[in-house]
N, C-alpha and C. Protein backbone atom coordinates (compact mmCIF):
# COMPACT_ATOMS: atom_id res chain seq x y z
N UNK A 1 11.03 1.91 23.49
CA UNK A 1 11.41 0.87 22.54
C UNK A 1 10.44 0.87 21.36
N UNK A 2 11.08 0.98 20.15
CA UNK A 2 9.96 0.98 18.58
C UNK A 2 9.69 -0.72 18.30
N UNK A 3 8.63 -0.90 18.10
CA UNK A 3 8.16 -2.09 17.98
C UNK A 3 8.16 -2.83 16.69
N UNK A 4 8.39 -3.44 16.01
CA UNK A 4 8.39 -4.14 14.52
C UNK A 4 6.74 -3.20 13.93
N UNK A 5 6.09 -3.50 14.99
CA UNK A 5 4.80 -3.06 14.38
C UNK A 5 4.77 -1.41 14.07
N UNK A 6 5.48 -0.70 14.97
CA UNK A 6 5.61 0.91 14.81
C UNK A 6 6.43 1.25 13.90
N UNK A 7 7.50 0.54 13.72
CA UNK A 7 8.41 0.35 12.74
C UNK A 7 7.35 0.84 11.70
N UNK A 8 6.71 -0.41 10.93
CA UNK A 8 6.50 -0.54 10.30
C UNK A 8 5.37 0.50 9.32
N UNK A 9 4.51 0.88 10.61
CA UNK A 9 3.77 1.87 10.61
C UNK A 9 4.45 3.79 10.07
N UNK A 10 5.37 3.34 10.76
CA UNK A 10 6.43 4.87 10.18
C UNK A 10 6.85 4.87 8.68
N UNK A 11 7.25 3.77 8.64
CA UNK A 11 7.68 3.59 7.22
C UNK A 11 6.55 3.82 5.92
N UNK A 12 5.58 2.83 6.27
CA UNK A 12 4.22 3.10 5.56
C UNK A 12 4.03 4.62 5.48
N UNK A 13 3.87 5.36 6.69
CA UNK A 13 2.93 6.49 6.20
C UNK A 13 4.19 7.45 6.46
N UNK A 14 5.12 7.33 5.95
CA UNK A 14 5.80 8.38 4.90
C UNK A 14 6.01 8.11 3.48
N UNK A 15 5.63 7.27 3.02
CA UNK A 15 5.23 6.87 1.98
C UNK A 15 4.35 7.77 0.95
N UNK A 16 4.53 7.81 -0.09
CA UNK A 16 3.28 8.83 -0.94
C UNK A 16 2.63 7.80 -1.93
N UNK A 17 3.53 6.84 -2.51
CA UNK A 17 3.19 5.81 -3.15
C UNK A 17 3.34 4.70 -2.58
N UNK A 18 2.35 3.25 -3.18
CA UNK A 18 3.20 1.82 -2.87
C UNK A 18 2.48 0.72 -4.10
N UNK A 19 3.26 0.40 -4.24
CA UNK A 19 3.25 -0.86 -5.19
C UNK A 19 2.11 -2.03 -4.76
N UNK A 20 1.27 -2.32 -5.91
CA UNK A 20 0.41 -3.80 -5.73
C UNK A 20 0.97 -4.72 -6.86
N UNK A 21 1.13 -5.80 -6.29
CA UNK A 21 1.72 -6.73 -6.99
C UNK A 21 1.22 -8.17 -6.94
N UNK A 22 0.42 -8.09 -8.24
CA UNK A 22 -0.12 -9.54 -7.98
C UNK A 22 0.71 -10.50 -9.05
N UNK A 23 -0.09 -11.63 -9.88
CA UNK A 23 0.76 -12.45 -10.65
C UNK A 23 -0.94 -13.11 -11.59
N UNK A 24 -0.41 -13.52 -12.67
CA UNK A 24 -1.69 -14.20 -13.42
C UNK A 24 -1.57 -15.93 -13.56
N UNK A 25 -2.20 -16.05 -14.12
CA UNK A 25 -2.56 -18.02 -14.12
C UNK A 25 -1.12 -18.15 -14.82
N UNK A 26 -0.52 -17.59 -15.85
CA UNK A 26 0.84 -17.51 -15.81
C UNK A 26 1.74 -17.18 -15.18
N UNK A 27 1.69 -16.81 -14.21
CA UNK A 27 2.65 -16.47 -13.38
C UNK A 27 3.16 -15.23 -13.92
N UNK A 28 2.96 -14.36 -14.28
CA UNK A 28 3.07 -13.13 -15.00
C UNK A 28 2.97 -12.03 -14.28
N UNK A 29 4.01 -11.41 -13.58
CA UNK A 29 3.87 -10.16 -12.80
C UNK A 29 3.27 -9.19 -12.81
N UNK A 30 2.32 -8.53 -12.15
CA UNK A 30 1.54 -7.57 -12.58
C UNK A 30 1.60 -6.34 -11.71
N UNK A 31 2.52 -5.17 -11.66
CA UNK A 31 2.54 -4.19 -10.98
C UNK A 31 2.00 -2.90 -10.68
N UNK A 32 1.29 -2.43 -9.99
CA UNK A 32 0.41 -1.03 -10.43
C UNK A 32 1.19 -0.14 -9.02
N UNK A 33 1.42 0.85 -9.48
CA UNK A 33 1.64 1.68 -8.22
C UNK A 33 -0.01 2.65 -7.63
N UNK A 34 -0.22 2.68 -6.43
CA UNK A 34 -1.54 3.02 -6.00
C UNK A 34 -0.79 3.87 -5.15
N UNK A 35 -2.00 5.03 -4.67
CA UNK A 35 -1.66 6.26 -3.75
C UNK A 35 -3.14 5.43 -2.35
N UNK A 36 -2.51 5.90 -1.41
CA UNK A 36 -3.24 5.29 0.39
C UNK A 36 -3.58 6.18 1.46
N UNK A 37 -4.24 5.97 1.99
CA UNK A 37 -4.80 6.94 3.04
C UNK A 37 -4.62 6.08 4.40
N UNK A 38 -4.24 6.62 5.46
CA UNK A 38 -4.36 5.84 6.40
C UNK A 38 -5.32 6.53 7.83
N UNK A 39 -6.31 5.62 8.35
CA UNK A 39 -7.51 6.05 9.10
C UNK A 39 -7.12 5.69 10.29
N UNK A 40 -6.29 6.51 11.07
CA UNK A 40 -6.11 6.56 12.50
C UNK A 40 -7.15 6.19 13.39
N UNK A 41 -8.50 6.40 12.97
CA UNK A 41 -9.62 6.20 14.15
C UNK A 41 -9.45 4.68 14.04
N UNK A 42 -9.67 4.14 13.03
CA UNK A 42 -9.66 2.54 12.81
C UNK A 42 -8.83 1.92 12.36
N UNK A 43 -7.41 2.39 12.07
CA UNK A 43 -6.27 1.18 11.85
C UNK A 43 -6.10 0.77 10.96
N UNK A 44 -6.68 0.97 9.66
CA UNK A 44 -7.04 0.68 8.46
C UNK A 44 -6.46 1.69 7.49
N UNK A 45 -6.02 0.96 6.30
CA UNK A 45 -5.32 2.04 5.36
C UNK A 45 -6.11 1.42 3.85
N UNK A 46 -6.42 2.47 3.24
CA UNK A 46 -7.45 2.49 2.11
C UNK A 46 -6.52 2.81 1.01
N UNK A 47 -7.07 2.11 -0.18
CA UNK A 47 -6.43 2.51 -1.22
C UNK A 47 -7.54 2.65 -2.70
N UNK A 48 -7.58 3.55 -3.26
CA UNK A 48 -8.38 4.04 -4.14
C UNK A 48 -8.11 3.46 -5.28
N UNK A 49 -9.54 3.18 -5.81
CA UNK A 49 -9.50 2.06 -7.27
C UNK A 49 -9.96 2.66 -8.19
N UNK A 50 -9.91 3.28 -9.52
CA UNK A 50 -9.95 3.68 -10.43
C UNK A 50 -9.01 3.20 -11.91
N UNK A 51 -9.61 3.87 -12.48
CA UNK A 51 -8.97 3.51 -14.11
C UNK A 51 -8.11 4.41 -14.46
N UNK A 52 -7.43 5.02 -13.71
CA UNK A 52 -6.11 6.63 -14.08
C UNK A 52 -4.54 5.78 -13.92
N UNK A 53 -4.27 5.75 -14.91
CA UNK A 53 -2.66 5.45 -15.10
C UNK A 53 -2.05 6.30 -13.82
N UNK A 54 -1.25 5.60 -13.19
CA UNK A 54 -0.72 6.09 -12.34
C UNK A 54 0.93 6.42 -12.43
């Protein structure tokens, strides 16, 4: 049986891109697409911060 959580996990890391989406004191959408790594030893998925137009 696939779990919501495995689910979810599959989906993620076929992924190459994913969207961050925050909002400003205006309420003003702010979208960046970011590239992720995901660290099997620890469960944790990293995403790299830089100044490169993506």
């Amino acid at each position: 049986m696939i779990t919501d959580d495995t689910y979810t996990k599959a989906i993620i890391n076929t992924a190459r891109v994913a969207r961050l989406a925050t909002v400003d004191i205006e309420c003003k959408p702010h979208l960046v697409s970011v590239v992720f790594v995901y660290d099997n030893d620890h469960d944790f998925y990293f995403i790299s911060i830089n100044e490169k137009t993506k």
